[in-house]
Protein backbone atom coordinates (compact mmCIF):
# COMPACT_ATOMS: atom_id res chain seq x y z
CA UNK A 1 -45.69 31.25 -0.38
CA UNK A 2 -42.47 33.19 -0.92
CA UNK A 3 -40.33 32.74 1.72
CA UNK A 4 -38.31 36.50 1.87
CA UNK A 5 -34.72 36.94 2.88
CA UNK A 6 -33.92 39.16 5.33
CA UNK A 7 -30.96 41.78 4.76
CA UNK A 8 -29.02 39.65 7.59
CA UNK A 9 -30.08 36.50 5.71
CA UNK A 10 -28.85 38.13 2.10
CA UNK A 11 -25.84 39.39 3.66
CA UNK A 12 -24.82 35.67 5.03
CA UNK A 13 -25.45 34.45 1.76
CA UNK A 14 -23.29 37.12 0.49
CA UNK A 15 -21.04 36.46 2.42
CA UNK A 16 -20.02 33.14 2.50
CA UNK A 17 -18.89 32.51 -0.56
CA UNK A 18 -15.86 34.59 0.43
CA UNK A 19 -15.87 32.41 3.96
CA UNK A 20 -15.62 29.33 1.93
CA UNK A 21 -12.71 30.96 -0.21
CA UNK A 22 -10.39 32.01 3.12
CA UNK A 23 -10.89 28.54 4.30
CA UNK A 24 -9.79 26.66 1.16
CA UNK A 25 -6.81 29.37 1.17
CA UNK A 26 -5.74 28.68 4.27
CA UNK A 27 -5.38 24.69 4.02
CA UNK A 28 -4.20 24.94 0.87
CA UNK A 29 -1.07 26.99 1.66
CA UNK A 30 -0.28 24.78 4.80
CA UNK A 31 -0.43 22.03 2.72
CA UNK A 32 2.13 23.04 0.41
CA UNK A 33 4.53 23.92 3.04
CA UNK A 34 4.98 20.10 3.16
CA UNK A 35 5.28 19.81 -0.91
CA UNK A 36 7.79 17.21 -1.61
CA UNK A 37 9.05 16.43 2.08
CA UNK A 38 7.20 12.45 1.72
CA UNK A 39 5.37 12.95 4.70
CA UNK A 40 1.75 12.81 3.89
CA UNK A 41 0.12 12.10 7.05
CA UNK A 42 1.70 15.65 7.79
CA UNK A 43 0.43 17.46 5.05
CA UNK A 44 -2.92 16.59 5.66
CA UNK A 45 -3.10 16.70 8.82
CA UNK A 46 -1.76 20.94 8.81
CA UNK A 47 -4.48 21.10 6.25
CA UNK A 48 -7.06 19.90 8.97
CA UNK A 49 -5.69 22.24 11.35
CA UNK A 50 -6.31 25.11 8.92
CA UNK A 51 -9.55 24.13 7.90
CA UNK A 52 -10.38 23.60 11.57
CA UNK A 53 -9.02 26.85 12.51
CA UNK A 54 -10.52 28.90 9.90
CA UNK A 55 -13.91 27.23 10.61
CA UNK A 56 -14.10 28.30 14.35
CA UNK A 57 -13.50 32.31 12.88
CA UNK A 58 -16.81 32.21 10.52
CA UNK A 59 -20.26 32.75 12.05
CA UNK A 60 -22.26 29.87 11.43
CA UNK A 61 -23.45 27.47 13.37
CA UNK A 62 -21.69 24.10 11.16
CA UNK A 63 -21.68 20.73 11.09
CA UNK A 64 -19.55 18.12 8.94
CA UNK A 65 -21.14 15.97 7.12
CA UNK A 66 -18.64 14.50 5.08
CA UNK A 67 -14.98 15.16 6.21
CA UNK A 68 -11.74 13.37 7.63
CA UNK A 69 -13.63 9.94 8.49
CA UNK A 70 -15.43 9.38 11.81
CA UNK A 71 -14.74 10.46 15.93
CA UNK A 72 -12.86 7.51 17.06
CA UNK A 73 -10.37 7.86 14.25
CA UNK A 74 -10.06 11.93 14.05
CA UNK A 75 -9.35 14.73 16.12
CA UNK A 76 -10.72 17.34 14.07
CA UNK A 77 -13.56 17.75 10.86
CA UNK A 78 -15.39 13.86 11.95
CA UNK A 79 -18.63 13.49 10.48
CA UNK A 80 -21.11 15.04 13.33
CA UNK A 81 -18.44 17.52 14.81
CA UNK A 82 -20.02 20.78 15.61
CA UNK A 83 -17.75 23.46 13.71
CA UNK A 84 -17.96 27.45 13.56
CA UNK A 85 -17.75 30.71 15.68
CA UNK A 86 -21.68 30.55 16.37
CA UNK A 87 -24.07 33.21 16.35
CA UNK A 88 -25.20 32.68 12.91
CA UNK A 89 -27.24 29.92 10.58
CA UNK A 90 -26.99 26.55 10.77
CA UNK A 91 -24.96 25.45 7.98
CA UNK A 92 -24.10 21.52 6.62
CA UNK A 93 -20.07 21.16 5.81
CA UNK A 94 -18.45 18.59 3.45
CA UNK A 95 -14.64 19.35 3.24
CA UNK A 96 -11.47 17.77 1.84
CA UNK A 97 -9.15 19.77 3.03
CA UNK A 98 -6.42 18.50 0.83
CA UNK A 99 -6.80 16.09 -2.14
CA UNK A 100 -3.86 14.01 -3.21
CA UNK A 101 -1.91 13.79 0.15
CA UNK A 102 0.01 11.00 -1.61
CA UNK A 103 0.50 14.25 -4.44
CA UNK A 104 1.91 16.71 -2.23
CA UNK A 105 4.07 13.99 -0.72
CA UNK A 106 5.95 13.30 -3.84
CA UNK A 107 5.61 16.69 -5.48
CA UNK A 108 3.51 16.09 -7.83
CA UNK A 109 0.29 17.73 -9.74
CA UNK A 110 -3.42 18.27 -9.00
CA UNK A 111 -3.91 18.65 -5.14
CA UNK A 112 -6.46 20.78 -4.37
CA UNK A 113 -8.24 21.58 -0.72
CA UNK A 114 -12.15 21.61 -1.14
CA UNK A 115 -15.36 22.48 0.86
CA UNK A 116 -18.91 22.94 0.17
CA UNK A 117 -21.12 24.96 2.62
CA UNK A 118 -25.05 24.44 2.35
CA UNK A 119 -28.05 24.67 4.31
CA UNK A 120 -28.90 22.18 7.34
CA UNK A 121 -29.50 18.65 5.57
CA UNK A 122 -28.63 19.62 2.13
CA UNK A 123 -25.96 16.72 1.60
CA UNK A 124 -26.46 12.89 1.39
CA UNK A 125 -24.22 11.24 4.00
CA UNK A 126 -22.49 8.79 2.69
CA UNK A 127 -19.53 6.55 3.92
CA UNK A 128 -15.99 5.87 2.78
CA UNK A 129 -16.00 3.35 0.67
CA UNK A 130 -15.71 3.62 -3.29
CA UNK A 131 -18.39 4.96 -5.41
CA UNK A 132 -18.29 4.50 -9.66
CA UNK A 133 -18.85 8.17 -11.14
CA UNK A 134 -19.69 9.84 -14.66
CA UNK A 135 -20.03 13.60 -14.68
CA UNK A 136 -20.27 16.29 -17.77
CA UNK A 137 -20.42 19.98 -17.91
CA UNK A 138 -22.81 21.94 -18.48
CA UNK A 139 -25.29 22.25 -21.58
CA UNK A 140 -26.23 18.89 -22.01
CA UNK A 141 -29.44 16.89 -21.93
CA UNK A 142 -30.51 15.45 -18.71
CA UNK A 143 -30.89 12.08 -19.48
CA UNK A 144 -27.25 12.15 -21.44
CA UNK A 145 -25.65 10.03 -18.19
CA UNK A 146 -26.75 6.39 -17.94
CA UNK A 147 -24.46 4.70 -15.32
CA UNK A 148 -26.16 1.70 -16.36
CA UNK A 149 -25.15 1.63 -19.90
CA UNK A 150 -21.55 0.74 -21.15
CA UNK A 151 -19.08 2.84 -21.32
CA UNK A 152 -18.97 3.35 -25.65
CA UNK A 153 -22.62 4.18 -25.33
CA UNK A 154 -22.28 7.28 -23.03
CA UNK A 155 -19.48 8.27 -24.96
CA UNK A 156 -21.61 8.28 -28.49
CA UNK A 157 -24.56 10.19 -26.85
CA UNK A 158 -22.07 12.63 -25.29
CA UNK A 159 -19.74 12.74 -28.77
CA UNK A 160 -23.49 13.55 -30.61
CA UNK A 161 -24.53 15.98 -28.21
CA UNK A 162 -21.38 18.29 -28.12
CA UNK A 163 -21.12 17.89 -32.10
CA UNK A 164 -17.94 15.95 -32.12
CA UNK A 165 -16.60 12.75 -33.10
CA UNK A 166 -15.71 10.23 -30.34
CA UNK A 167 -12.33 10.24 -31.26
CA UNK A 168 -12.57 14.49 -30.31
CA UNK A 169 -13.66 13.69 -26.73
CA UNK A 170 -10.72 13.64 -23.66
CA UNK A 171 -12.14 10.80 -21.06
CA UNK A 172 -10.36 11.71 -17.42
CA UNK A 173 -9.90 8.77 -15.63
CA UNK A 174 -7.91 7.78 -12.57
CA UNK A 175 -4.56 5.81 -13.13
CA UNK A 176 -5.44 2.92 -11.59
CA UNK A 177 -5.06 -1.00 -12.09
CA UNK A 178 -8.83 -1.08 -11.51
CA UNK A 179 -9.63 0.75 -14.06
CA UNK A 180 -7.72 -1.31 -16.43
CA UNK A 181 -10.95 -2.82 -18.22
CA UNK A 182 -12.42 0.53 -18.44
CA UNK A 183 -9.73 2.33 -20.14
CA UNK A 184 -9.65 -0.96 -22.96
CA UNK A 185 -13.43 -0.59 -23.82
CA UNK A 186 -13.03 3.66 -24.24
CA UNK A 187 -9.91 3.18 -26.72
CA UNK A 188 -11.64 0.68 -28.85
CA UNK A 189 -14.17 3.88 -29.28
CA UNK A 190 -11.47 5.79 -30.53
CA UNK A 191 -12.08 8.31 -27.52
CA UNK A 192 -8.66 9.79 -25.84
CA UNK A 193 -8.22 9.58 -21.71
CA UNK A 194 -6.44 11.52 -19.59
CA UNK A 195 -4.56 9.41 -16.62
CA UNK A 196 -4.25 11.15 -13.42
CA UNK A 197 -2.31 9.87 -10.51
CA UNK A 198 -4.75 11.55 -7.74
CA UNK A 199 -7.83 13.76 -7.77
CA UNK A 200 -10.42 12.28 -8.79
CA UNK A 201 -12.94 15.13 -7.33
CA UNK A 202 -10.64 17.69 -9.12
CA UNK A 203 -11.22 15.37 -12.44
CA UNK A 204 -14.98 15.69 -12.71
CA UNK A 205 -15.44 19.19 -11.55
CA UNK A 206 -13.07 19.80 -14.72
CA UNK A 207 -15.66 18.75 -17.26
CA UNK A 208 -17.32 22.22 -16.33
CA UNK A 209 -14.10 24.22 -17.02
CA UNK A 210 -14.29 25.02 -20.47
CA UNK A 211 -10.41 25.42 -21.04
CA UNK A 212 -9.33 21.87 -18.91
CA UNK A 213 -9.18 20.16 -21.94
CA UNK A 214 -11.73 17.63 -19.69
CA UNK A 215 -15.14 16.08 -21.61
CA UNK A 216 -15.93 13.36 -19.39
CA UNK A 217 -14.74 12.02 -15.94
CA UNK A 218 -14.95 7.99 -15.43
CA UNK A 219 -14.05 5.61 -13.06
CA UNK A 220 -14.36 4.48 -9.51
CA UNK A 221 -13.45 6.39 -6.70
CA UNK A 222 -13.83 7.43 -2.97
CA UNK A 223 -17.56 8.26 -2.55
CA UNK A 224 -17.52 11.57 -0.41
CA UNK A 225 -15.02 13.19 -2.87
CA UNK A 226 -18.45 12.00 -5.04
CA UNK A 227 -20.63 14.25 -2.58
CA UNK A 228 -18.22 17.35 -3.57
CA UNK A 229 -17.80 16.63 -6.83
CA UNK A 230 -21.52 16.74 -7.34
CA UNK A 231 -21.72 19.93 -5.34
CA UNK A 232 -19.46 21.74 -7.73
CA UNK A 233 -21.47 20.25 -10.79
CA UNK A 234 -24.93 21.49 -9.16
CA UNK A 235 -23.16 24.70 -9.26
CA UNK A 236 -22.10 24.67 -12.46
CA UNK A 237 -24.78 23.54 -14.19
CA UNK A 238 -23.08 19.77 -15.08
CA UNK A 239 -24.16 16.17 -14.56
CA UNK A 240 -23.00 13.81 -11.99
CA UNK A 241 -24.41 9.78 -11.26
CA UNK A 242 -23.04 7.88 -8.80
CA UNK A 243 -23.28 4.19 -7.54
CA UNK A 244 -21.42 3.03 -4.43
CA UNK A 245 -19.78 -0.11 -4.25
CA UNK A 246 -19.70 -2.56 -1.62
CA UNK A 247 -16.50 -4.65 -1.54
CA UNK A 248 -15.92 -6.75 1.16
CA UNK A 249 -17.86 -6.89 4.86
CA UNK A 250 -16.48 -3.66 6.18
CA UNK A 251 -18.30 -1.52 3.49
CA UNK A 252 -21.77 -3.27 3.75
CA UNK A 253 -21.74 -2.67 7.33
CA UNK A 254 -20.10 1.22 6.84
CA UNK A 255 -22.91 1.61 4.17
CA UNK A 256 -26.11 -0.15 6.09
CA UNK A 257 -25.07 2.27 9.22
CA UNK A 258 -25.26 5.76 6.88
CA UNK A 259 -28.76 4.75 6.96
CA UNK A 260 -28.60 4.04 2.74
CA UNK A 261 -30.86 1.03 1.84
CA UNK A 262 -30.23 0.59 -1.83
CA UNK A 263 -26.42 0.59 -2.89
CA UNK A 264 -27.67 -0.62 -6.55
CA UNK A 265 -29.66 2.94 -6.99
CA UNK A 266 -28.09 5.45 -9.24
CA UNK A 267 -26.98 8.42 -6.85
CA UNK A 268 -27.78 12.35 -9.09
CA UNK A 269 -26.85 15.38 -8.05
CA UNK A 270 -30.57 15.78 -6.96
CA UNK A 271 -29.78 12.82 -4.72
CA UNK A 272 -26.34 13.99 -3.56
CA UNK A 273 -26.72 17.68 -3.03
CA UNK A 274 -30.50 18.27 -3.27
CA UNK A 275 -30.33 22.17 -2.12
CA UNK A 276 -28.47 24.97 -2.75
CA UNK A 277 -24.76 24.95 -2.37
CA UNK A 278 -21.64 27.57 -1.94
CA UNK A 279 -18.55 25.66 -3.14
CA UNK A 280 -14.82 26.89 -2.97
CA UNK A 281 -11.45 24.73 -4.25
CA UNK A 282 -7.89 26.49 -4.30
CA UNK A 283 -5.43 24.78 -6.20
CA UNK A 284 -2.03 23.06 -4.23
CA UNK A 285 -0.04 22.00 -7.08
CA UNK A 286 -1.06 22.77 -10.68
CA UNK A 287 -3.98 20.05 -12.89
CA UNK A 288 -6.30 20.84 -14.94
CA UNK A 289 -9.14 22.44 -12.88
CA UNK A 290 -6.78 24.79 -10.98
CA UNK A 291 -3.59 26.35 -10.63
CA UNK A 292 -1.02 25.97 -8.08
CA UNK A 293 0.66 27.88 -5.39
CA UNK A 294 2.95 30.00 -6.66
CA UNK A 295 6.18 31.42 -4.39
CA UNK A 296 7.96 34.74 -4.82
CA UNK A 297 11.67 35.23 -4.36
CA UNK A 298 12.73 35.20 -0.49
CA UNK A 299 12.61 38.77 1.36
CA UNK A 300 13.75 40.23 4.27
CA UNK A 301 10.26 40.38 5.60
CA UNK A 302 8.92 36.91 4.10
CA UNK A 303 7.23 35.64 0.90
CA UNK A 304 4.15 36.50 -1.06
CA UNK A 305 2.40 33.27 -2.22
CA UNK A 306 -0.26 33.28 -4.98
CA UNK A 307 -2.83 31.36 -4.89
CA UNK A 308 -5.73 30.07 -7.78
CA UNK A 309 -9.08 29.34 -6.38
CA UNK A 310 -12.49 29.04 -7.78
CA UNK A 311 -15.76 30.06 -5.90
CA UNK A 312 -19.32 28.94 -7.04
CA UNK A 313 -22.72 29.36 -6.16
CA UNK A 314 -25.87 27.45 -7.06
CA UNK A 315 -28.59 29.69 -6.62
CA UNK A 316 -26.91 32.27 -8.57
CA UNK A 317 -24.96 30.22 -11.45
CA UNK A 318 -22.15 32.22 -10.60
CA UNK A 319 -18.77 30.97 -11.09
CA UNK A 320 -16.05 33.40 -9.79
CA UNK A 321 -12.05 32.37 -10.26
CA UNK A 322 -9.96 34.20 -7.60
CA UNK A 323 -6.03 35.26 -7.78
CA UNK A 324 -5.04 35.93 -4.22
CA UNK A 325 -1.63 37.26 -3.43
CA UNK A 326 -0.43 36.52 0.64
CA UNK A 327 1.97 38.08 2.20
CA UNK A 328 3.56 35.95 5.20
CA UNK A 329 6.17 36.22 7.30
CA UNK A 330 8.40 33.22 6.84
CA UNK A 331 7.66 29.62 6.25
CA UNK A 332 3.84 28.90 5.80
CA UNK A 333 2.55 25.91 8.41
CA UNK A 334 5.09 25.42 10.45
C-alpha cells in the first residue's frame, strides 16, 4: 500500500530544497571571504562554521553521514554528529562544505560548497580514502558504465550512444600524477580531457549540465565527494560507479570499520544513494558546473554579492539553477 503524505510531510519536502540552498549560500560566501589569502585551513574551516550554523536554524532532526572526517579530529559536521533545530523529520546529511580549499587558497577556479539532504539511512557510509569513479549524464543506457572495462572501451560505447565520434567527447579528469596512465590510454582514442586542479565532485556532476562542455568524468578520487557526486547524478538522471581503493594499512582498517566487506564490488548510485535525495551546490569561484561569487562595487552600507547555485530533487527530476543577490554589511566571514 500507498503510503500518503501528509500536508506537513509535503510541505517539508517542499521545503527543503530551499533549506539545502541557504545552507550552501551561506558557506559558500564565507569561504570566499578567504579567496586568495593562502590560508586554507581557514577557509574551510568558516565554511564549517556556516554550514554548522545554518544547520542548527532548519527543522529537522539531522545527522552527518559523510562530512569533515570523524569526532576525535573535528569540532563540527563528524560523521554521527546530531545536527538541526529539531522538531521535525529525521533527515541523513552528507556535506562538503567547501571543495577545493587548496582552490580558494590560491585563487583559483571550481570551488564549490555541497550538501545532500535525504531520508534516515539513505546514504552508504563510506570512509576517506580514494575511490576510482566514471559518471555520465543523463539519457544513456544503463549498462553504458563498466568500471571493469578499459578506459577506450567506455569511451566507444559512450561516443556510439551520444552519436559522436570519440574524438567529439571532452573526458574531465583530475590533474594529477596518478592519473598519468589514464590520461595516455584516452588520447590514443583520440578523445579530448579536461585537467582540473581540484573538484573532482564538481567534475562528474558536470556531465549532467548540458552547456559544461563535460561528457565523461574519470579518475580516482576522495570517496565521500563519490557519495555526493552520485547524489547529484540520482537527481539528474546520470550514471555514477564507484570502486574504493585500499592503499596502504590505514585504509583497510578505515574501510573494514565502515562496516563495507567487499572493496572489489562496483559501488552504483543504487548502492550509494539508494533513496530519494534533495541536493544543493553554490558555486565559490567559477568551473564548469557553476558560477562564482560575484562582488559589487563598495558602498556606504556594504556589498551585494551574487551568488550561482543549483538545487535538485530526485523524486521530482527537477533541476532548479538559482541567482541570489545578498546584501551584507561589510566583509563576509569575518
Amino acid at each position: 500500500m500507498t503510503k500518503m503524505m501528509s500536508m506537513e510531510e509535503t510541505q517539508h519536502n517542499r521545503d527543503l530544497p530551499l533549506e539545502a540552498l541557504r545552507i550552501t549560500e551561506a558557506a559558500a560566501l564565507a569561504a570566499h571571504a578567504h579567496m586568495g589569502q593562502g590560508d586554507e585551513e581557514t577557509a574551510d574551516q568558516a565554511a564549517v562554521d556556516a554550514v554548522f550554523k545554518a544547520l542548527s536554524t532548519v527543522p529537522i532532526n539531522g545527522n552527518i553521514r559523510i562530512g569533515e572526517g570523524i569526532r576525535a579530529d573535528v569540532e563540527n559536521l563528524y560523521v554521527g554528529q546530531s545536527v538541526g533545530g529539531g522538531g521535525g523529520a529525521k533527515v541523513d546529511i552528507a556535506v562538503v562544505p567547501l571543495e577545493g580549499t587548496s582552490i580558494i587558497a590560491r585563487g583559483g577556479f571550481n570551488a564549490l560548497s555541497a550538501i545532500a539532504l535525504a531520508e534516515h539511512g539513505a546514504f552508504l557510509s563510506v570512509p576517506a580514502v580514494y575511490m576510482e569513479k566514471i559518471a555520465v549524464g543523463s539519457g544513456l543506457a544503463q549498462d553504458i558504465l563498466d568500471l571493469d572495462d578499459p578506459p577506450a572501451e567506455n569511451l566507444a560505447r559512450i561516443a556510439k550512444a551520444k552519436g559522436l565520434a570519440e574524438s567529439d567527447l571532452v573526458v574531465c579528469i583530475l590533474d594529477r600524477p596518478r592519473h598519468r596512465d589514464l590520461i595516455r590510454s584516452i588520447r590514443k582514442t583520440g578523445t579530448r580531457i579536461r585537467l582540473i586542479m581540484d573538484g573532482d565532485l564538481s567534475g562528474a556532476v558536470a556531465t549532467a549540465r548540458a552547456t559544461s562542455g563535460i561528457d565523461v568524468y574519470m579518475g580516482t578520487g576522495l570517496a565521500p565527494q563519490g557519495v555526493l557526486a552520485a547524489a547529484a547524478l540520482r537527481s539528474a538522471g546520470g550514471q555514477f560507479h564507484g570502486r574504493l581503493i585500499k592503499r596502504n594499512k590505514d585504509d583497510a582498517r578505515a574501510i573494514e570499520k565502515s562496516g563495507i566487506d567487499d572493496i572489489s564490488s562496483i559501488l552504483t548510485i543504487d548502492d550509494l544513494v539508494p533513496e530519494n535525495i534533495t541536493f544543493a551546490a553554490t558555486g565559490i569561484t567559477s568551473g564548469p558546473l557553476l558560477q562564482g561569487i560575484k562582488r559589487s562595487p563598495y558602498r556606504s552600507d556594504g556589498y551585494t554579492y551574487t551568488t550561482h547555485s543549483m538545487v535538485l530533487r530526485s523524486s521530482t527530476g527537477t533541476w532548479r539553477e538559482v541567482t541570489a543577490h545578498h546584501h551584507l554589511d561589510g566583509m563576509v566571514g569575518r
